[in-house]
Protein backbone atom coordinates (compact mmCIF):
# COMPACT_ATOMS: atom_id res chain seq x y z
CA UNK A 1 0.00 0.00 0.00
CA UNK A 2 2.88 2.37 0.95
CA UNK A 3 4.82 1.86 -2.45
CA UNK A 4 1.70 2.37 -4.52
CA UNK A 5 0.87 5.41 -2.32
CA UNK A 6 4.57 6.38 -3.20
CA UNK A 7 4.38 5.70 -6.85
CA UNK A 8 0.95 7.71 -7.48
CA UNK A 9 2.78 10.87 -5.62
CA UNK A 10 5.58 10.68 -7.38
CA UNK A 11 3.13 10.44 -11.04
CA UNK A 12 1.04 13.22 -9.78
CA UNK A 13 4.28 15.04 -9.31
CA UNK A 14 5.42 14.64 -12.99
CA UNK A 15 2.31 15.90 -14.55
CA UNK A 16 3.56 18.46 -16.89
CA UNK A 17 1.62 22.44 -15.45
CA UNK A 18 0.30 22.37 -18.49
CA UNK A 19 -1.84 18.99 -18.37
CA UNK A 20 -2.72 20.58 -15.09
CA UNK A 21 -4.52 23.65 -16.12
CA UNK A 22 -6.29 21.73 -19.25
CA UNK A 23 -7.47 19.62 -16.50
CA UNK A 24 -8.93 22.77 -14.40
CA UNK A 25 -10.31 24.11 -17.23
CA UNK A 26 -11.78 20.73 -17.91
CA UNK A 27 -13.53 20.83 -14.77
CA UNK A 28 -14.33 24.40 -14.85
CA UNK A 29 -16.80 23.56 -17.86
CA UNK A 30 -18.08 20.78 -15.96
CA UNK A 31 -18.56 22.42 -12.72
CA UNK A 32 -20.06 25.63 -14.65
CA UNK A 33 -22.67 23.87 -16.60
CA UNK A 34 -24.09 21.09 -14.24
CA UNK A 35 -23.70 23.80 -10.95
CA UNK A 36 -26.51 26.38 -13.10
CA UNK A 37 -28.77 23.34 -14.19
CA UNK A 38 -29.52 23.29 -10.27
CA UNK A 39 -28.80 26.37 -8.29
CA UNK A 40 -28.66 29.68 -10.10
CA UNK A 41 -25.21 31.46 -11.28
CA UNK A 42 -25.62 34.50 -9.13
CA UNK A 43 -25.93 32.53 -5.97
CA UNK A 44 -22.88 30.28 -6.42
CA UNK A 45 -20.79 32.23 -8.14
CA UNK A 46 -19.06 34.46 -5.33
CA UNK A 47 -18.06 31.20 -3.28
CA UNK A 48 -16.00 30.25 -6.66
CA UNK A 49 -15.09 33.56 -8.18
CA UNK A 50 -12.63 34.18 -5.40
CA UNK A 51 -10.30 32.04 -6.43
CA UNK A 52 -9.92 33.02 -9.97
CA UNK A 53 -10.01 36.94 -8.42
CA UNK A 54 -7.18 36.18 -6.45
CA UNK A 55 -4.82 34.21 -8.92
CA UNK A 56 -5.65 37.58 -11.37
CA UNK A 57 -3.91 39.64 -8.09
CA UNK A 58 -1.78 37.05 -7.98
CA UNK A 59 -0.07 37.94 -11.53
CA UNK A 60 -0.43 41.14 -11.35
CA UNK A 61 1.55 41.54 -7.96
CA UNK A 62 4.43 39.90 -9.77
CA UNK A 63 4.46 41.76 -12.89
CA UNK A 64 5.98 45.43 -12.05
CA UNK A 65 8.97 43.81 -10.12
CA UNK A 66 9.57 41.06 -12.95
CA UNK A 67 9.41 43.30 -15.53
CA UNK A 68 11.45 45.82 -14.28
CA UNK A 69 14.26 43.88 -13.25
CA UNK A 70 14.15 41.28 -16.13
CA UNK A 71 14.31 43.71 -18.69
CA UNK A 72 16.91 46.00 -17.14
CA UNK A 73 19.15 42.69 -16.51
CA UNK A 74 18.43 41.91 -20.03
CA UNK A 75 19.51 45.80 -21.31
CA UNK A 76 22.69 45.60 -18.96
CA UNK A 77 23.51 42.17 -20.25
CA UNK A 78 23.50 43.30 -24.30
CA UNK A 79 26.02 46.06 -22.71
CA UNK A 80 29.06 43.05 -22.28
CA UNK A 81 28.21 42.56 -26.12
CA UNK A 82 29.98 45.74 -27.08
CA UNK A 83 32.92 44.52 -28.13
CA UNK A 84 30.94 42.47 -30.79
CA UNK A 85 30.64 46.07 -32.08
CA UNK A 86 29.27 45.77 -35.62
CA UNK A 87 27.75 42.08 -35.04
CA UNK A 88 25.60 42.89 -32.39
CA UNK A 89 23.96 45.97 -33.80
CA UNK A 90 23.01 43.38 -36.91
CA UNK A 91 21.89 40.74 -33.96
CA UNK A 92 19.83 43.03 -32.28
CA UNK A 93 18.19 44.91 -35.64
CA UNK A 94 17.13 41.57 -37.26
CA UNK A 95 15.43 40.50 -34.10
CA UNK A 96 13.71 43.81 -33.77
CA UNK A 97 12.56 43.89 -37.40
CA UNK A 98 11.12 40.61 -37.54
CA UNK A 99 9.09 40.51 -33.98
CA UNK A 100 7.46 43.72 -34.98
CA UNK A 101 6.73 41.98 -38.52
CA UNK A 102 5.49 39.11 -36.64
CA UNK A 103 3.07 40.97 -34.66
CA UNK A 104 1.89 43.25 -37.42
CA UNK A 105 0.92 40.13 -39.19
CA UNK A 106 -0.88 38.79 -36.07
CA UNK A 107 -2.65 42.40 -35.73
CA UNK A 108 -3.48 42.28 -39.83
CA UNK A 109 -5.07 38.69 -39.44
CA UNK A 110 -6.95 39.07 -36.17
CA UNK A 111 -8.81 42.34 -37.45
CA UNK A 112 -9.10 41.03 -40.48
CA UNK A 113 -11.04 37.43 -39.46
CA UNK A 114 -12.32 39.17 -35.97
CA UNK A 115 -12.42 36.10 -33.98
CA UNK A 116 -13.65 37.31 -31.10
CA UNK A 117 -17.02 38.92 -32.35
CA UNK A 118 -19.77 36.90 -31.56
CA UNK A 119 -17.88 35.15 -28.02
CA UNK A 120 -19.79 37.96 -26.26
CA UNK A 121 -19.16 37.38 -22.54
CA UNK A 122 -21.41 40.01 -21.39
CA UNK A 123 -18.99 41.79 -19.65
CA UNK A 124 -18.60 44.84 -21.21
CA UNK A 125 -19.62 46.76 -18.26
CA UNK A 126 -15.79 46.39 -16.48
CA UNK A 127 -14.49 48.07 -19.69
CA UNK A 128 -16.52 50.89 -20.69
CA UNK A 129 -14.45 52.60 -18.85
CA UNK A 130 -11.85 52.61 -22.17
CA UNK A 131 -14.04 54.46 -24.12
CA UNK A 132 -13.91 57.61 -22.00
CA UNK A 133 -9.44 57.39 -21.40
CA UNK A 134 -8.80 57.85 -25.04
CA UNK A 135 -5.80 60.11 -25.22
CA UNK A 136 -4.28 61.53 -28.74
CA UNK A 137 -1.27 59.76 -30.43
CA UNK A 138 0.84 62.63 -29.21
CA UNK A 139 -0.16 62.65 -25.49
CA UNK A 140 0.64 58.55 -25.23
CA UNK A 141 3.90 58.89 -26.70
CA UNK A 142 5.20 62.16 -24.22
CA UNK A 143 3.29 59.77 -21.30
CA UNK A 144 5.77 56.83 -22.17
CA UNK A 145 8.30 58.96 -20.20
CA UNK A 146 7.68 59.13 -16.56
CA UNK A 147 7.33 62.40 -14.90
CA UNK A 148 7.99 60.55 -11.76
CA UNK A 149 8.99 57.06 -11.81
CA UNK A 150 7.44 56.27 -8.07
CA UNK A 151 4.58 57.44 -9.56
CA UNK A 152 4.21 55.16 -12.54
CA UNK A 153 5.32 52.15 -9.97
CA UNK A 154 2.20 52.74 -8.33
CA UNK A 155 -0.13 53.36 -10.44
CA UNK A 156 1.54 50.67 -12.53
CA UNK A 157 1.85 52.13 -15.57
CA UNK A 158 3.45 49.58 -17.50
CA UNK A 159 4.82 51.70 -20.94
CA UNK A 160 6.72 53.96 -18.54
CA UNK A 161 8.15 51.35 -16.14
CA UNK A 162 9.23 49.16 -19.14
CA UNK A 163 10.42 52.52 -20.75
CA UNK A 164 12.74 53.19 -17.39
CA UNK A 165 13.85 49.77 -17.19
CA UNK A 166 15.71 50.25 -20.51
CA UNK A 167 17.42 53.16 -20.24
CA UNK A 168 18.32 52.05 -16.22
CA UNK A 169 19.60 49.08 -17.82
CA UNK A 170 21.38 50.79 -20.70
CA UNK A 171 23.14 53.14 -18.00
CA UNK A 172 24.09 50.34 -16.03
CA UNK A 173 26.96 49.89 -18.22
CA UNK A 174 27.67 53.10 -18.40
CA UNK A 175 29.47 53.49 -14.62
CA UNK A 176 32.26 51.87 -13.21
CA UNK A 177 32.74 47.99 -13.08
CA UNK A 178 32.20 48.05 -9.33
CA UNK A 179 28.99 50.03 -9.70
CA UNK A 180 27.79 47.74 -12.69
CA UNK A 181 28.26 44.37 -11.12
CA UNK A 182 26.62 45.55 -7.48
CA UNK A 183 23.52 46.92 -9.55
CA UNK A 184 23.39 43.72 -11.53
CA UNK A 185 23.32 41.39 -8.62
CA UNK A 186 20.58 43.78 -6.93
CA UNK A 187 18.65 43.22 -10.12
CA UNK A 188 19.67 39.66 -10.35
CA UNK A 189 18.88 38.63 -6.82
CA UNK A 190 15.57 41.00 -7.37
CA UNK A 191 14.85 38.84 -9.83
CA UNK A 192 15.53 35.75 -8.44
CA UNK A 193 13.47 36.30 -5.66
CA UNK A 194 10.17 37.16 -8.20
CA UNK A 195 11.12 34.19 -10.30
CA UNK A 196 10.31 32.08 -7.38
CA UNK A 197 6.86 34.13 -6.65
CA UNK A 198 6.15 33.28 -9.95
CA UNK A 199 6.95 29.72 -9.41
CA UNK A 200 4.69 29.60 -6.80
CA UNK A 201 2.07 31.49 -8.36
CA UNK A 202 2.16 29.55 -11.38
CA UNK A 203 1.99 25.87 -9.10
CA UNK A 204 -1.71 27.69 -8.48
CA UNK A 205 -2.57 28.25 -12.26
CA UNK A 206 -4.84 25.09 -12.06
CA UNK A 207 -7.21 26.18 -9.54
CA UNK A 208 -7.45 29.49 -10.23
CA UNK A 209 -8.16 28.95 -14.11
CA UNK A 210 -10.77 26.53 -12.77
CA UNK A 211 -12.10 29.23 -11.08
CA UNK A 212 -11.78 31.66 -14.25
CA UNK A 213 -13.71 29.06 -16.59
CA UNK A 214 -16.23 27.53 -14.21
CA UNK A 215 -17.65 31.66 -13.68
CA UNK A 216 -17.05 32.60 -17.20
CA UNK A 217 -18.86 29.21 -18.11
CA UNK A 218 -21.59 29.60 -15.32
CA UNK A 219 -22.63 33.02 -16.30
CA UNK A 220 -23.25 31.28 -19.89
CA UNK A 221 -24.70 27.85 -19.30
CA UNK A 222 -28.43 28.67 -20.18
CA UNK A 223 -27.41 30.23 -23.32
CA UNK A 224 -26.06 27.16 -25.07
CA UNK A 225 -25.82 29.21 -28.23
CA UNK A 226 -23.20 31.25 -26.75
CA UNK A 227 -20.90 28.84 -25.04
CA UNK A 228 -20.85 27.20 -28.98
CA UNK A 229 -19.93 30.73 -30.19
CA UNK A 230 -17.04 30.35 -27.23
CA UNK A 231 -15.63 27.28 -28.39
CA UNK A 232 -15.95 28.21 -32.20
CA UNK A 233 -14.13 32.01 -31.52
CA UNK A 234 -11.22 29.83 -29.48
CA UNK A 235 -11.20 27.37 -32.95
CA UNK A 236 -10.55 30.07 -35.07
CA UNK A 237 -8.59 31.90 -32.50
CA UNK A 238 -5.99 28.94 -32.78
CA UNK A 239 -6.08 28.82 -36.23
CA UNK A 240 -5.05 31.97 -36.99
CA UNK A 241 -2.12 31.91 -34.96
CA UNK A 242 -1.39 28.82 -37.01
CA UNK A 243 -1.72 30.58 -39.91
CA UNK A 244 -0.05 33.92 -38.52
CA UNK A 245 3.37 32.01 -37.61
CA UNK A 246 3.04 29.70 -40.64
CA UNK A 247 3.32 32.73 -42.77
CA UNK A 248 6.00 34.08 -40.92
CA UNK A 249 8.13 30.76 -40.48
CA UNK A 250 7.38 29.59 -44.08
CA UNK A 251 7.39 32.92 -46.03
CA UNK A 252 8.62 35.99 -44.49
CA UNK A 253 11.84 33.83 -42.32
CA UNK A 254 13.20 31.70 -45.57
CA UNK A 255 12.68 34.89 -48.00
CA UNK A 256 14.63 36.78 -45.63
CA UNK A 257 17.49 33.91 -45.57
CA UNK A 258 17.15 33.64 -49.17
CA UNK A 259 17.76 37.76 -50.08
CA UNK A 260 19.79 38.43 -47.50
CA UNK A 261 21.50 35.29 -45.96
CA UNK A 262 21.59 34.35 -50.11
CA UNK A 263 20.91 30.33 -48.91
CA UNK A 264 18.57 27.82 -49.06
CA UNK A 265 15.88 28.70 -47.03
CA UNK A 266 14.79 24.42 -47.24
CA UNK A 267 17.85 23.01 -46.73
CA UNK A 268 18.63 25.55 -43.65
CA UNK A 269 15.51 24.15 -42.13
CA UNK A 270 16.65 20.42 -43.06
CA UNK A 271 19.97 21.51 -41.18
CA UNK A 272 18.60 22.71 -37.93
CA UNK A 273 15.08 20.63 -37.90
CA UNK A 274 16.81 18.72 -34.18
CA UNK A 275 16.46 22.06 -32.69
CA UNK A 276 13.26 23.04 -34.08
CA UNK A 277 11.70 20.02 -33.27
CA UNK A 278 13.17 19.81 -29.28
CA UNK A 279 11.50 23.89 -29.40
CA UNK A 280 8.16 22.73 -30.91
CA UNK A 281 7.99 18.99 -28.37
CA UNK A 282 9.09 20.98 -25.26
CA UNK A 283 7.64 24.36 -25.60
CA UNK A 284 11.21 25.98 -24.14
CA UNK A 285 13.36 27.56 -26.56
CA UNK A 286 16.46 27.52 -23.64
CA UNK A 287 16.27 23.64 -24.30
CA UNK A 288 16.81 23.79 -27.67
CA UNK A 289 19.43 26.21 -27.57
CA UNK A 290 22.12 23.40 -27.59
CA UNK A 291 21.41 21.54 -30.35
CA UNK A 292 20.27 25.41 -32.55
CA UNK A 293 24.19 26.63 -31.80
CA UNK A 294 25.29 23.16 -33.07
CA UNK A 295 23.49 22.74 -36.26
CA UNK A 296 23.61 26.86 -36.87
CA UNK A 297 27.41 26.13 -37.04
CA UNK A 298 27.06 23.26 -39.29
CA UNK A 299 25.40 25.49 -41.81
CA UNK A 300 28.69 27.23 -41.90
CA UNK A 301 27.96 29.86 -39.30
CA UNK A 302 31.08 30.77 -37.45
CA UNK A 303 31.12 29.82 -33.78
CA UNK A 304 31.91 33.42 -32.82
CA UNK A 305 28.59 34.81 -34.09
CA UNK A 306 26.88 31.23 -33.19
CA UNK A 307 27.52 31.65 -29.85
CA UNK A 308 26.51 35.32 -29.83
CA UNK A 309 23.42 35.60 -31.78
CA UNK A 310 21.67 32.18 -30.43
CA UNK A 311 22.21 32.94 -27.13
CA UNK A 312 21.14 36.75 -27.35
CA UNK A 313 18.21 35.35 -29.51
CA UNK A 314 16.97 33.09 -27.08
CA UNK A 315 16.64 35.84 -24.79
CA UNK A 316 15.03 39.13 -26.58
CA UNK A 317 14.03 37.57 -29.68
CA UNK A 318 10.19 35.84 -29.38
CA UNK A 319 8.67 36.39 -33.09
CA UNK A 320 6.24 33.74 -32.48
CA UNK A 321 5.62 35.02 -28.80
CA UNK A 322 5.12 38.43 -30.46
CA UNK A 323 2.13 37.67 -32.93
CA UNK A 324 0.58 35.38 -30.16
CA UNK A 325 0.61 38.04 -27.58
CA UNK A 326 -1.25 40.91 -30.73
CA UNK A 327 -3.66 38.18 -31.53
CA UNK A 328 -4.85 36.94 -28.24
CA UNK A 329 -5.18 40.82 -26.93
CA UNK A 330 -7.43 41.78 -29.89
CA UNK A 331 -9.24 38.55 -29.36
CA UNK A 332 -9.78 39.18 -25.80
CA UNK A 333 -11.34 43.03 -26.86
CA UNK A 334 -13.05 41.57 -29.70
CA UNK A 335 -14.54 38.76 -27.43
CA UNK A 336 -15.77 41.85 -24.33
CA UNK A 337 -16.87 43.72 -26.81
CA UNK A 338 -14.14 46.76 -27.04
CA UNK A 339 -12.58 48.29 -29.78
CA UNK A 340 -8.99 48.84 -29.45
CA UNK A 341 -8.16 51.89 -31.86
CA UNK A 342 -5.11 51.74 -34.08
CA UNK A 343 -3.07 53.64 -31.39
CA UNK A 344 -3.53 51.24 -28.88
CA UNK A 345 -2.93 48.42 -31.31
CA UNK A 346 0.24 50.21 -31.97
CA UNK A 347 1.15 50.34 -28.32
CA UNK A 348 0.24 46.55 -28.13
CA UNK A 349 3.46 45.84 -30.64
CA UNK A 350 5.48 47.74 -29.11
CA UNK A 351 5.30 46.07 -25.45
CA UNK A 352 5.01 42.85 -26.78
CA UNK A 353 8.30 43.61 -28.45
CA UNK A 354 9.56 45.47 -25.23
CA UNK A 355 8.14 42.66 -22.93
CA UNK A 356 9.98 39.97 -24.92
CA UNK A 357 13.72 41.20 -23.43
CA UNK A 358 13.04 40.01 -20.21
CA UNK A 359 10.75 37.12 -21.10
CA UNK A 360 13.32 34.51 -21.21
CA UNK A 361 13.09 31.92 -18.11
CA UNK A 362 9.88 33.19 -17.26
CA UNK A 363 7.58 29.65 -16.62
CA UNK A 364 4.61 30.18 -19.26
CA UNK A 365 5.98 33.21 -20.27
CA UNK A 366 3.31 33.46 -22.68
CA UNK A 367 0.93 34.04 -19.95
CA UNK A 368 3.18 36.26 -18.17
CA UNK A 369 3.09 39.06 -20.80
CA UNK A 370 -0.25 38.28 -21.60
CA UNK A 371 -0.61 39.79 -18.27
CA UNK A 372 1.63 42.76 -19.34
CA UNK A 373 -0.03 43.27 -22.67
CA UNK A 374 -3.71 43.33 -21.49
CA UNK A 375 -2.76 45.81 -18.17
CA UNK A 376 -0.98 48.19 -20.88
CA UNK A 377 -4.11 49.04 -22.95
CA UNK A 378 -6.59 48.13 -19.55
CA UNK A 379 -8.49 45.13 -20.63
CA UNK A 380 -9.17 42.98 -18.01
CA UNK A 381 -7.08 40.12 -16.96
CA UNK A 382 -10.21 37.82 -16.86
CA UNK A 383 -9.88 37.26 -20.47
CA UNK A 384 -6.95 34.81 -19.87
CA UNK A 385 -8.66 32.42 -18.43
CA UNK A 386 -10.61 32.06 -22.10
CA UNK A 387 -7.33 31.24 -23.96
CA UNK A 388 -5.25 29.05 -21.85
CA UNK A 389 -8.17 26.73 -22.61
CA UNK A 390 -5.75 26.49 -25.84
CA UNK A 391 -2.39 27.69 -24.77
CA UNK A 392 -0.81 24.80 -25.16
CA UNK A 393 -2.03 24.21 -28.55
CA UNK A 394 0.27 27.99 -29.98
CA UNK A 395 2.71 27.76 -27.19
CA UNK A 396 4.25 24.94 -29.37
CA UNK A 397 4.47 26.17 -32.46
CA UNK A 398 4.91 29.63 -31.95
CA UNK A 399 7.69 28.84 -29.39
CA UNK A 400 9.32 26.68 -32.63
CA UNK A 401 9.02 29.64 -34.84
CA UNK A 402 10.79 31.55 -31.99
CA UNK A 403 13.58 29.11 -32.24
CA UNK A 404 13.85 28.91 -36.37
CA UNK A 405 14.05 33.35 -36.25
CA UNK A 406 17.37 32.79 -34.16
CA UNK A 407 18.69 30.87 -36.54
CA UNK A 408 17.63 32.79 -39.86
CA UNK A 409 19.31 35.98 -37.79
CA UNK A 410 22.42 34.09 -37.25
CA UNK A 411 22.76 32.74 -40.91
CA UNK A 412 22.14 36.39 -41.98
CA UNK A 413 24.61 38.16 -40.27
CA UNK A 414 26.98 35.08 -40.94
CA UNK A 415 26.68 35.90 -44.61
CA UNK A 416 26.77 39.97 -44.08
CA UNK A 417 30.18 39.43 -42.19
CA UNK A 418 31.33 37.20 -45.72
CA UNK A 419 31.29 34.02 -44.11
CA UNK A 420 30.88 30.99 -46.48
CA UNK A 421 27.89 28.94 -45.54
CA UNK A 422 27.37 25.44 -46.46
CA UNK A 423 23.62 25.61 -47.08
């Protein structure tokens, strides 16, 4: 009885988080349908809605610290690649250009399919508010720099926190070595200490997306019309983040290896198809890493830019992250019934892109600036719960496309810097 006992802790143990929260949201359908069919939503709602309320707090409490010190650690970090000189301005421009084509393309195919109309979740009422905080194009750039930094800490606004982080981070290097390294470990044991908050916090995802679904469920059972809608909005949510990183990892990527990396965009993907495929079977782009520096040389890339641009990739470059994060925001406006206007879509790009340097070692970091994303243009964090029912389903491939633009940057500068590649 005891090793049994043993054995079924030690399998519960090993289920993957991820199994974990498809299981809560399993039972948060469940729970939400047959608890309505016999006592009324309003009435059991508040005993459950707790839970999801406070793993919402939960994230939020987390994010200002983790962003702030991930993304200045990140910042300070690119400073020790100054002697790459040349290289790492290439490095860092290709990954900027591409995650901001990424997302556009997200942006273009969410507005353009709209998803999210018609998964009405009748709760428009906790974002009306939007409609009256509309500021001019103008006015939301100047607010990106804070008056007073203490100030945007606690009101948490996001665009000027991330906005500080990079220029603390930048200026970082910019003191003497003593300084630099007794800021850095601040920031690193800052961060260390958050990381394991979020650890914690994310051990709890289960129960509160339970909560999430079984109330967003709940307050839809009797309409069986609309929990269909629901479930058809998240099908087509899913496939157009398909689609969005299948046209950037099979078009935009190899035509950009092909002009200027002047290879083969096939047999490049024939070359490093190990890495891709540990990136797309374990959802962790660090884990691939490995075997992308290894096959990135064998294309012919030099191990001095290898080890540079993989590395550095792996850490600020997320195209697939990117155009997830664009398309599941408009989804989750489309889906409450807002209309995000072309400046705030703007401003979603931009953090997603700003978000991704410090995103790396972040546990579901998709989720995690999610979080970011949807408190930047004030949507409300609710609307998570609705797609981690298929998270799992665009964390793999996108985090595979995230993996393949590392590569296609480090083949590209290879060639720029006239090294001979063998693909």
């Amino acid at each position: 009885m005891t090793e049994t006992t043993s054995t079924e802790k030690k399998t519960r143990k090993k289920l993957a988080i991820h199994w974990q929260i498809l299981i809560g949201i399993g039972l948060g359908v469940i729970f939400g349908i047959v608890m309505t069919k016999f006592i009324p939503y309003e009435q059991w709602s508040p005993y459950i809605k707790w839970a999801g309320d406070m793993f919402l707090r939960g994230l939020n409490m987390i994010v200002i610290p983790l962003v702030f010190s991930s993304i200045a650690l990140g910042v300070a970090g690119m400073g020790d690649s100054k002697a790459l000189g040349r290289i790492a301005g290439k490095t860092f421009a290709f990954y900027i250009v591409t995650t901001l084509i990424a997302a556009t393309i997200g942006l273009f195919l969410v507005n353009l399919v709209k998803p999210g109309v018609g998964a009405d979740l009748k709760l428009t009422e906790n974002v009306t508010e939007l409609a009256g905080t509309q500021v001019s194009f103008i006015d939301q750039i100047v607010n990106i720099v804070p008056a007073n930094i203490f100030e945007a800490l606690s009101t948490g606004n996001l665009l000027s926190i991330i906005f500080f982080a990079i220029i603390f981070g930048f200026f970082i290097n910019m003191v003497d070595q003593k300084q630099q390294t007794t800021l850095k470990d601040i920031l690193q044991a800052v961060y260390d200490v958050i990381m394991k908050i979020t650890l914690f916090i994310i051990k709890l995802a289960p129960y509160g997306v339970f909560a999430i679904v079984a109330n967003v469920v709940g307050k839809q059972a009797g309409d069986t019309r609309a929990l269909l809608d629901i479930a058809g909005s998240l099908g087509i949510f899913v496939l157009i983040v398909w689609g969005g990183l299948l046209l950037h990892g099979g078009i935009v990527l190899p035509t950009l290896v092909r002009v200027l990396g002047k290879a083969n965009p096939w047999k490049h993907i024939s070359k490093v198809s190990t890495a891709l495929l540990t990136a797309f079977s374990t959802c962790s782009s660090g884990a691939a890493l490995p075997f992308n520096i290894k096959q990135t040389q064998e294309c012919g890339v030099s191990s001095r830019i290898a080890s540079f641009a993989l590395p550095l990739g792996a850490t600020v470059n997320m195209n697939g992250t990117a155009l997830y994060e664009c398309v599941a925001a408009i989804f989750i406006a489309q889906a409450y019934g807002v209309d995000l206007t072309i400046m705030q879509q703007i401003i979603l790009v931009l953090t997603s892109l700003m978000a991704a340097i410090g995103a790396a070692g972040i546990p579901m970091a998709g989720m995690v600036m999610l979080t970011i994303v949807l408190n930047v243009v004030g949507l409300p964090l609710e609307g998570i719960g609705l797609v981690l029912a298929v998270e799992q389903l665009c964390d793999m491939p996108r985090t595979m496309i995230n993996t393949y633009g590392d590569t296609c940057g480090a083949v590209i500068v290879a060639r720029s810097e006239g090294e001979e590649l063998t693909i």
